[in-house]
PDB file of N, CA and C in Angstrom:
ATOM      1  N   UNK A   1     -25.865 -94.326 -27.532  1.00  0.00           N
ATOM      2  CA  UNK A   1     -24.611 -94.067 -26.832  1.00  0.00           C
ATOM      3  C   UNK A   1     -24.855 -93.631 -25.391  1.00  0.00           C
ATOM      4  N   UNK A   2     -23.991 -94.170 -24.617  1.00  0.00           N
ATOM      5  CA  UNK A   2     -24.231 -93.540 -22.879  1.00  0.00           C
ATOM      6  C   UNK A   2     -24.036 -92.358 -22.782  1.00  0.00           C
ATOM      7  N   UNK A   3     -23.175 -91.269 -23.557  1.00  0.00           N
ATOM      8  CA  UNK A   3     -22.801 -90.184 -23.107  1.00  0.00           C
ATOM      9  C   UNK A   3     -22.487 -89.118 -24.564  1.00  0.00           C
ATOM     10  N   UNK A   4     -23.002 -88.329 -24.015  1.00  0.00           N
ATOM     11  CA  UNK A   4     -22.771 -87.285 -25.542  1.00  0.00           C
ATOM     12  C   UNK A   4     -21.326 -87.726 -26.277  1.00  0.00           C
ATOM     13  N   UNK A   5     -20.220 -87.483 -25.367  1.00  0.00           N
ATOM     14  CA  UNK A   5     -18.748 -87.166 -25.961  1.00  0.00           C
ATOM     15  C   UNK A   5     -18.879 -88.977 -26.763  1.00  0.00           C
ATOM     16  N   UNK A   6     -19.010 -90.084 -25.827  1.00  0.00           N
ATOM     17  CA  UNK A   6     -19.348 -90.981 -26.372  1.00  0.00           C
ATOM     18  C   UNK A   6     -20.084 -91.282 -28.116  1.00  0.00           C
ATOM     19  N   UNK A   7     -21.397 -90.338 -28.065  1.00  0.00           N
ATOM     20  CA  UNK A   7     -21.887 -90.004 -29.140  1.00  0.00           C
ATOM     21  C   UNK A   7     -21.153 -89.212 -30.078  1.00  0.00           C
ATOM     22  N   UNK A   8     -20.567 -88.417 -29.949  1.00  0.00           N
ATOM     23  CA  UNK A   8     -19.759 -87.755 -30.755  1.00  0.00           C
ATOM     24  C   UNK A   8     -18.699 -88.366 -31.794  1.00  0.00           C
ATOM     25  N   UNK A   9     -18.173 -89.112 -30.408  1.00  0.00           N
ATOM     26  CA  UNK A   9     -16.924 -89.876 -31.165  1.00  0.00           C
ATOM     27  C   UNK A   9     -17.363 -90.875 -31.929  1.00  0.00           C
ATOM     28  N   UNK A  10     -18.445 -91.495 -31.668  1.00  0.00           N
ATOM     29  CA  UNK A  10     -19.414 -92.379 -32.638  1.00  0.00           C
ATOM     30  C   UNK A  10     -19.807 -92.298 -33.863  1.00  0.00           C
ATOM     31  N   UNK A  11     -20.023 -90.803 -33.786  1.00  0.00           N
ATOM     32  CA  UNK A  11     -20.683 -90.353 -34.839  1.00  0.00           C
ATOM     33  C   UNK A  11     -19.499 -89.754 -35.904  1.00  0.00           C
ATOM     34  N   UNK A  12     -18.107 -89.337 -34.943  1.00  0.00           N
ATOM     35  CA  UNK A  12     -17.323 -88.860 -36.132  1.00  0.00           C
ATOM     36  C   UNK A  12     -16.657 -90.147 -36.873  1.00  0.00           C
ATOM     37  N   UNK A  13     -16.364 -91.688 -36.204  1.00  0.00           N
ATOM     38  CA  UNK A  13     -16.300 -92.009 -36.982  1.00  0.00           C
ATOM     39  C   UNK A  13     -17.266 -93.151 -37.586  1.00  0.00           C
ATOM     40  N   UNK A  14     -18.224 -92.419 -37.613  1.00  0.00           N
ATOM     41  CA  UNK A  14     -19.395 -93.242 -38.529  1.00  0.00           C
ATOM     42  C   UNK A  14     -20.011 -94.284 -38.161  1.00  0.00           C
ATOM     43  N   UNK A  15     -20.081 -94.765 -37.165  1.00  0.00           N
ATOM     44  CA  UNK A  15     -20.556 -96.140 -36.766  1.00  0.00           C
ATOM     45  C   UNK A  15     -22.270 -95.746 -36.445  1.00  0.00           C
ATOM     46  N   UNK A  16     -22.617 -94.604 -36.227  1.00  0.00           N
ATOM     47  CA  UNK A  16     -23.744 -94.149 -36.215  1.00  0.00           C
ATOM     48  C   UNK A  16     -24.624 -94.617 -37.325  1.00  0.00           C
ATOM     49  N   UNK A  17     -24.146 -94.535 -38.638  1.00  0.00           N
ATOM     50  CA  UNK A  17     -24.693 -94.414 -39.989  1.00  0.00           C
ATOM     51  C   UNK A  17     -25.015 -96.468 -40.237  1.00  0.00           C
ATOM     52  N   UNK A  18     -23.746 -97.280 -39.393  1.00  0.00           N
ATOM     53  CA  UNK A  18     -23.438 -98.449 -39.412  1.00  0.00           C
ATOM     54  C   UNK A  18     -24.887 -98.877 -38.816  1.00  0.00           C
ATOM     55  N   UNK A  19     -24.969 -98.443 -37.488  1.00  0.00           N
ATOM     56  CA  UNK A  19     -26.193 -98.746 -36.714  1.00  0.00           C
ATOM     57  C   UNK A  19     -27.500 -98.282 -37.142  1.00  0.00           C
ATOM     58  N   UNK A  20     -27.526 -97.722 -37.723  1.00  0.00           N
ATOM     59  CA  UNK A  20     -28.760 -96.969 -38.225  1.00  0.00           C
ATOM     60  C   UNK A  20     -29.057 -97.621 -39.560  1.00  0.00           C
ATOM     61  N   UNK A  21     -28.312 -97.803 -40.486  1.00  0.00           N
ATOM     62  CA  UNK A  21     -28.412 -98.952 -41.532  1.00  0.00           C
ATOM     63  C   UNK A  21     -28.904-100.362 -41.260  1.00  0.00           C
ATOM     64  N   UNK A  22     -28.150-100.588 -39.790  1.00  0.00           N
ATOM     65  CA  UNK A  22     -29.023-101.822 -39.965  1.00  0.00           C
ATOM     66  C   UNK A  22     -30.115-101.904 -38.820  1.00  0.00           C
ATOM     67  N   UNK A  23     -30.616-100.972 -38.929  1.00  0.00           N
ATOM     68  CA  UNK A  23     -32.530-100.582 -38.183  1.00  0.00           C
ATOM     69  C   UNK A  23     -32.368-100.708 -36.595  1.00  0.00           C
ATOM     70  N   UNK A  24     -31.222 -99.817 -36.267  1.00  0.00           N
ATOM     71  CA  UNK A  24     -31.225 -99.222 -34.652  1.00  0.00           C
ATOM     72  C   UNK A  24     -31.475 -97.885 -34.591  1.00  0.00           C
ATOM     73  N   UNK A  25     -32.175 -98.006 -33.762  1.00  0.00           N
ATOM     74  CA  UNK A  25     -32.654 -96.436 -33.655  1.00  0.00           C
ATOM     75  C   UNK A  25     -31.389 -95.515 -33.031  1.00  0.00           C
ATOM     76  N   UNK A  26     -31.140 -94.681 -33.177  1.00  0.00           N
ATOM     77  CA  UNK A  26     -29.687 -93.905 -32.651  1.00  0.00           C
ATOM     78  C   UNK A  26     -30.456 -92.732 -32.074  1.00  0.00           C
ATOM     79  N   UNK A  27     -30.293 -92.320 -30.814  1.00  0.00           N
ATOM     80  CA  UNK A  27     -30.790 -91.551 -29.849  1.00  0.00           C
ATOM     81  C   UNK A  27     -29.932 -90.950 -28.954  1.00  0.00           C
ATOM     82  N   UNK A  28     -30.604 -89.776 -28.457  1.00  0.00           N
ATOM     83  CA  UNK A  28     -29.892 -88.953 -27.220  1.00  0.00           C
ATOM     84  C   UNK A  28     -29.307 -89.915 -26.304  1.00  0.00           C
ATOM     85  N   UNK A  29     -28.408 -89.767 -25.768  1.00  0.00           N
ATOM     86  CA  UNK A  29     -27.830 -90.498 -24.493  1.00  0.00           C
ATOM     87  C   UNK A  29     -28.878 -90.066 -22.975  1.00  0.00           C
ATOM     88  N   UNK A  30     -29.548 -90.706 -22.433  1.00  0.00           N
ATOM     89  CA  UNK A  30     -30.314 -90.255 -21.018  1.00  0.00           C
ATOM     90  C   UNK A  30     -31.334 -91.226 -20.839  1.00  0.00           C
ATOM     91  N   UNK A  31     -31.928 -90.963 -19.868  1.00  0.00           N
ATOM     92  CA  UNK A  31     -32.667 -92.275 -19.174  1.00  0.00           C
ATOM     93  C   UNK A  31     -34.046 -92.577 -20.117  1.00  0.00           C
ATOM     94  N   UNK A  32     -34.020 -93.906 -20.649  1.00  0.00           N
ATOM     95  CA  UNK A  32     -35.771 -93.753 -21.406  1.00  0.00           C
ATOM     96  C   UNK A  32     -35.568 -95.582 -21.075  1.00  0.00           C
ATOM     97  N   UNK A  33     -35.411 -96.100 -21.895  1.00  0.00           N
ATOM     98  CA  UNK A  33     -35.135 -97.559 -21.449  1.00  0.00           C
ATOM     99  C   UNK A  33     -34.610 -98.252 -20.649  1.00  0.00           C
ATOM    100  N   UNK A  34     -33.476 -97.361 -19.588  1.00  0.00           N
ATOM    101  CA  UNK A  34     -32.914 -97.494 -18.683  1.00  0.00           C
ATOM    102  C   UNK A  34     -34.012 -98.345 -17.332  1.00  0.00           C
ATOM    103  N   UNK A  35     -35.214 -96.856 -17.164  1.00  0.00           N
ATOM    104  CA  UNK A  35     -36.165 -96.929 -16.444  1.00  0.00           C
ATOM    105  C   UNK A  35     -37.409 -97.088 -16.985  1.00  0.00           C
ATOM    106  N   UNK A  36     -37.296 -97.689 -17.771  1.00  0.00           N
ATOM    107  CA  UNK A  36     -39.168 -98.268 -18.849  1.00  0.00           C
ATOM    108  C   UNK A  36     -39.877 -96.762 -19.077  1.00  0.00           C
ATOM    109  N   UNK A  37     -39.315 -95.496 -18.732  1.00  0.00           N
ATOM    110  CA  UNK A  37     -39.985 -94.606 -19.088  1.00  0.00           C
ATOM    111  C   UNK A  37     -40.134 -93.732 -20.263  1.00  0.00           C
ATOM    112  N   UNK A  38     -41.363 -92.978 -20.210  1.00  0.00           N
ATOM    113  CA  UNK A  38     -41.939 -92.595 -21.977  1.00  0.00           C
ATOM    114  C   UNK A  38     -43.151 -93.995 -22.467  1.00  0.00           C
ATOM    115  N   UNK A  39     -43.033 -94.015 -23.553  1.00  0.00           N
ATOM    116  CA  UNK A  39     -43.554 -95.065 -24.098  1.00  0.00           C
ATOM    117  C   UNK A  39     -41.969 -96.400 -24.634  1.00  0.00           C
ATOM    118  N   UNK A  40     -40.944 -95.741 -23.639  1.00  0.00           N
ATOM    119  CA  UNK A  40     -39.936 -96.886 -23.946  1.00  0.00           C
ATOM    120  C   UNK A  40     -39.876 -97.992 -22.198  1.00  0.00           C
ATOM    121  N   UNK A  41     -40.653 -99.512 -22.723  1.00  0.00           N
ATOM    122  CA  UNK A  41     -40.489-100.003 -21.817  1.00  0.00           C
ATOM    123  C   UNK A  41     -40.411-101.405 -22.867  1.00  0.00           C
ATOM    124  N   UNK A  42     -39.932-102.544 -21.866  1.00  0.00           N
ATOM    125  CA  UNK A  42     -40.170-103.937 -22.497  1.00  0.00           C
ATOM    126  C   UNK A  42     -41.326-104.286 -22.279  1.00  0.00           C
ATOM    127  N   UNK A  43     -41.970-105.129 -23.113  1.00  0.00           N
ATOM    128  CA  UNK A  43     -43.743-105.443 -22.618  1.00  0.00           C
ATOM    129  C   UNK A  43     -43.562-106.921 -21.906  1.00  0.00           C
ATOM    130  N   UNK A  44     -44.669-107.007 -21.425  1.00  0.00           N
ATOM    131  CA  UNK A  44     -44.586-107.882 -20.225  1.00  0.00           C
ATOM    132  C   UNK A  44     -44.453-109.344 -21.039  1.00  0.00           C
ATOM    133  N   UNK A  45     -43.282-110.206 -20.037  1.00  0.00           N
ATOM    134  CA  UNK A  45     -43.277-111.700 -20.868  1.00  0.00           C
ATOM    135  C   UNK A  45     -42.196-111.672 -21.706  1.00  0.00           C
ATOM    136  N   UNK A  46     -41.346-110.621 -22.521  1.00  0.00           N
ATOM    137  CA  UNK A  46     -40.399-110.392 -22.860  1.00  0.00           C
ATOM    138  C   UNK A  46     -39.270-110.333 -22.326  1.00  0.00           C
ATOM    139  N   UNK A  47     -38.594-111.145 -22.903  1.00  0.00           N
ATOM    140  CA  UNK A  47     -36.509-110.643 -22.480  1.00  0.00           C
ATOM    141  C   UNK A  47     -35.846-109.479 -23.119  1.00  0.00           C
ATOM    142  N   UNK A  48     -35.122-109.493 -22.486  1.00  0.00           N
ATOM    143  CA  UNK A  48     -34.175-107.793 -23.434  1.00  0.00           C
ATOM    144  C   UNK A  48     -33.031-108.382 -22.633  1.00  0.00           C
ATOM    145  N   UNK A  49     -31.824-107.734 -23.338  1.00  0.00           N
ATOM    146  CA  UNK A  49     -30.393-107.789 -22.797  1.00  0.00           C
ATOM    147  C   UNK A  49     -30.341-106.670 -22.798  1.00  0.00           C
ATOM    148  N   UNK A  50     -29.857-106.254 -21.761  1.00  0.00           N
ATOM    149  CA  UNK A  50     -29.490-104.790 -21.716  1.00  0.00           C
ATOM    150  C   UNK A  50     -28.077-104.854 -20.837  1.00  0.00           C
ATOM    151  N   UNK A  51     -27.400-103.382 -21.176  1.00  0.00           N
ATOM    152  CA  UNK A  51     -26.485-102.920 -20.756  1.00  0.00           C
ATOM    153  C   UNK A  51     -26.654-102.154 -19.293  1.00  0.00           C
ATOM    154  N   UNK A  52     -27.619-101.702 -19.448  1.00  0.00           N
ATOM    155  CA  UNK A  52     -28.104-101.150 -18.294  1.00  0.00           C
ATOM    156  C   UNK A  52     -27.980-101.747 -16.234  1.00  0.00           C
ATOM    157  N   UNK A  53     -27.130-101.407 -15.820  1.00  0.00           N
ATOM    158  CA  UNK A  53     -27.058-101.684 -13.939  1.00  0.00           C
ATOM    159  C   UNK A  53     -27.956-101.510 -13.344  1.00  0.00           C
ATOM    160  N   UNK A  54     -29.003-100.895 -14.030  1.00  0.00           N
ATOM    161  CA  UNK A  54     -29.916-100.503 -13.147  1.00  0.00           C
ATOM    162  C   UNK A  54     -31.103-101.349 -13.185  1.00  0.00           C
ATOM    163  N   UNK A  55     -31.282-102.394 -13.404  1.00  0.00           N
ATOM    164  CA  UNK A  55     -32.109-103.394 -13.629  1.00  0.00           C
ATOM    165  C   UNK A  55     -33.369-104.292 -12.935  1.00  0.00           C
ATOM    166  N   UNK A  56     -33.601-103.680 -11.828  1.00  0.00           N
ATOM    167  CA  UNK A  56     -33.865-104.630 -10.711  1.00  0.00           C
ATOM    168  C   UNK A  56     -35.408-104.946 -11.328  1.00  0.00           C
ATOM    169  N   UNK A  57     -35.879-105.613 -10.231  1.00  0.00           N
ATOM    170  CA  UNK A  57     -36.883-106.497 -10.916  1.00  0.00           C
ATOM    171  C   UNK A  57     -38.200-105.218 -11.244  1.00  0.00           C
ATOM    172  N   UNK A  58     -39.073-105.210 -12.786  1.00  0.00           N
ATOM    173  CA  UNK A  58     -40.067-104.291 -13.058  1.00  0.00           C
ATOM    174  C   UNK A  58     -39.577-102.930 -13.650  1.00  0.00           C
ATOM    175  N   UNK A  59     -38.161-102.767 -13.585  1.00  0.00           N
ATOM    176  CA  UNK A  59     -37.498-101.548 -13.705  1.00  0.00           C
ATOM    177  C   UNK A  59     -37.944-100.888 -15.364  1.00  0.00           C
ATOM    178  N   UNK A  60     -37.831-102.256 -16.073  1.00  0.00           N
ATOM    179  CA  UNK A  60     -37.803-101.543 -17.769  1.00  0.00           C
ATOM    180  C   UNK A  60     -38.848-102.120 -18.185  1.00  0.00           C
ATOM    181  N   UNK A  61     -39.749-102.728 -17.319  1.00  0.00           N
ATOM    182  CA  UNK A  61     -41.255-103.158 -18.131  1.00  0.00           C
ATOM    183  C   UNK A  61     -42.377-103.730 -16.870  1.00  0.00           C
ATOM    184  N   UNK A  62     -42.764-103.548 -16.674  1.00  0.00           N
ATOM    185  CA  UNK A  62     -44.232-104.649 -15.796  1.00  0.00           C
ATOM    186  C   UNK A  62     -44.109-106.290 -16.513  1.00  0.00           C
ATOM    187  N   UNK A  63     -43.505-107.376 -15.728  1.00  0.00           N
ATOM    188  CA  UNK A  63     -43.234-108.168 -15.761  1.00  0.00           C
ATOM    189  C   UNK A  63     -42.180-109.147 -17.228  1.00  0.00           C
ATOM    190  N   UNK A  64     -41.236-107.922 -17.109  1.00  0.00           N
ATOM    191  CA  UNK A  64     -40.150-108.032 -18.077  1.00  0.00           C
ATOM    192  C   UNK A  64     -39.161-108.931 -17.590  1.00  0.00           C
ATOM    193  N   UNK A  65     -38.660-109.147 -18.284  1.00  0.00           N
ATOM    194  CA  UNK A  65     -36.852-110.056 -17.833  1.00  0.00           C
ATOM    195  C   UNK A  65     -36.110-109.766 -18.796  1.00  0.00           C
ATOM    196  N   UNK A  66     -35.160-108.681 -17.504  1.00  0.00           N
ATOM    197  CA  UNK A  66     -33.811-107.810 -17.908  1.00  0.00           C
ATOM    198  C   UNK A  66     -32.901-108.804 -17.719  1.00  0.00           C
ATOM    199  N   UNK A  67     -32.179-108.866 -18.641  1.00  0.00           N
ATOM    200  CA  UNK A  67     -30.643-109.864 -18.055  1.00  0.00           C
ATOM    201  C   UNK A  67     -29.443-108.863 -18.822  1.00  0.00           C
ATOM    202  N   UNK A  68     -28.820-108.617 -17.736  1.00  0.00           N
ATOM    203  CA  UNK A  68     -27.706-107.896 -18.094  1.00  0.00           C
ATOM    204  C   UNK A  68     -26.116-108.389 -18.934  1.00  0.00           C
ATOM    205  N   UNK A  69     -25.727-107.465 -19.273  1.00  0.00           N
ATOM    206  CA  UNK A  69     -24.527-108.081 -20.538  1.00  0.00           C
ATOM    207  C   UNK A  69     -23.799-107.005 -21.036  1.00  0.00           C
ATOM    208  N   UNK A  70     -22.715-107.230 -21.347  1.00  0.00           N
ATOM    209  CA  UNK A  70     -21.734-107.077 -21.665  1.00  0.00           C
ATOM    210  C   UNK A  70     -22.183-106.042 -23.283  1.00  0.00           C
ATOM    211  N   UNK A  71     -22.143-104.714 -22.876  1.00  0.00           N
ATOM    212  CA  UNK A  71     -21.808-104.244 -24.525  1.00  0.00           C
ATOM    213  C   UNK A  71     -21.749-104.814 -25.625  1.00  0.00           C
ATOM    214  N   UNK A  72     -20.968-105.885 -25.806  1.00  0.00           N
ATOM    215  CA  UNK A  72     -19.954-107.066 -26.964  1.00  0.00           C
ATOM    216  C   UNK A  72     -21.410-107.835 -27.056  1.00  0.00           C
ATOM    217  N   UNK A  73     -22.005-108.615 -25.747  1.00  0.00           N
ATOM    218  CA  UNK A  73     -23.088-109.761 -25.761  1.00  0.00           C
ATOM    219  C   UNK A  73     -24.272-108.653 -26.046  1.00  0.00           C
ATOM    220  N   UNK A  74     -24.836-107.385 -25.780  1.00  0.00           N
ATOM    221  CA  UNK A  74     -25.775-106.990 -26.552  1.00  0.00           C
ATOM    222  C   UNK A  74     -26.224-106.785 -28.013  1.00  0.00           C
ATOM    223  N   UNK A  75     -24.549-106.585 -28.208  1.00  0.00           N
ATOM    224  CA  UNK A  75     -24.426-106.080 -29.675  1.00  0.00           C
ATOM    225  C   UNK A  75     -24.576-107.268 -30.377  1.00  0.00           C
ATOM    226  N   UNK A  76     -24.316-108.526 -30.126  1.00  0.00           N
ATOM    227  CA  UNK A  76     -24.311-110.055 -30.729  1.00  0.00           C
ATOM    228  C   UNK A  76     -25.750-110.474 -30.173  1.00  0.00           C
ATOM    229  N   UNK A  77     -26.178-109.848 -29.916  1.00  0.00           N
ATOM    230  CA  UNK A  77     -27.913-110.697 -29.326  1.00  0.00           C
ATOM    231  C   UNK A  77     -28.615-109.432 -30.258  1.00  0.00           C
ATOM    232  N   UNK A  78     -28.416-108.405 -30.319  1.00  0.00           N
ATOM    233  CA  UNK A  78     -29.073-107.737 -31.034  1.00  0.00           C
ATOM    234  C   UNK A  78     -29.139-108.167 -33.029  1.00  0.00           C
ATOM    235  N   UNK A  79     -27.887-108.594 -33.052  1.00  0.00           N
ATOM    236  CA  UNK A  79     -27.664-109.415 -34.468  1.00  0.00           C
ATOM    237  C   UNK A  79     -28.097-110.855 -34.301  1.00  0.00           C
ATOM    238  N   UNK A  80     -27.970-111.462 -33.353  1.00  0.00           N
ATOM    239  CA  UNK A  80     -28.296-113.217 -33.776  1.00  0.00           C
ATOM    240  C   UNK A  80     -29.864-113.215 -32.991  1.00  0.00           C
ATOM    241  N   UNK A  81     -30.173-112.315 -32.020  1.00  0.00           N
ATOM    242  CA  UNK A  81     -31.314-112.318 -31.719  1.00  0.00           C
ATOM    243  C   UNK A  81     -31.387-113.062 -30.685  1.00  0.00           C
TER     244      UNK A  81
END
């Protein structure tokens, strides 16, 4: 979720438990994949859709390709792949 209250309301009505059932990790809202940092980055040669604006080129991996999308188109690329 982007934002705690976001998370909250997620979580009260259950969609948390939805996502997590089907093998998403459910996490704090704050920067980790946003900016490839931690051990959360895309590895190089990989695509990701992300939600994320902040995208510019190297941002979420050393020679990644971010293509940005729509909430709706992550959530359907995350299921059809």
């Amino acid at each position: 979720p982007g934002s705690r209250p976001v998370r909250k309301e997620a979580e009260r009505l259950g969609l948390d438990k939805i996502f997590m059932d089907a093998g998403f990790e459910w996490r704090e809202p704050g920067c980790s994949m946003c900016l490839g940092m931690n051990p959360d980055h895309v590895p190089e040669g990989v695509h990701c859709a992300s939600t994320s604006n902040r995208n510019f080129e190297g941002r979420q991996g050393f020679g990644a390709r971010t293509h940005l999308c729509s909430p709706a188109m992550a959530a359907a690329a995350a299921i059809a792949g």
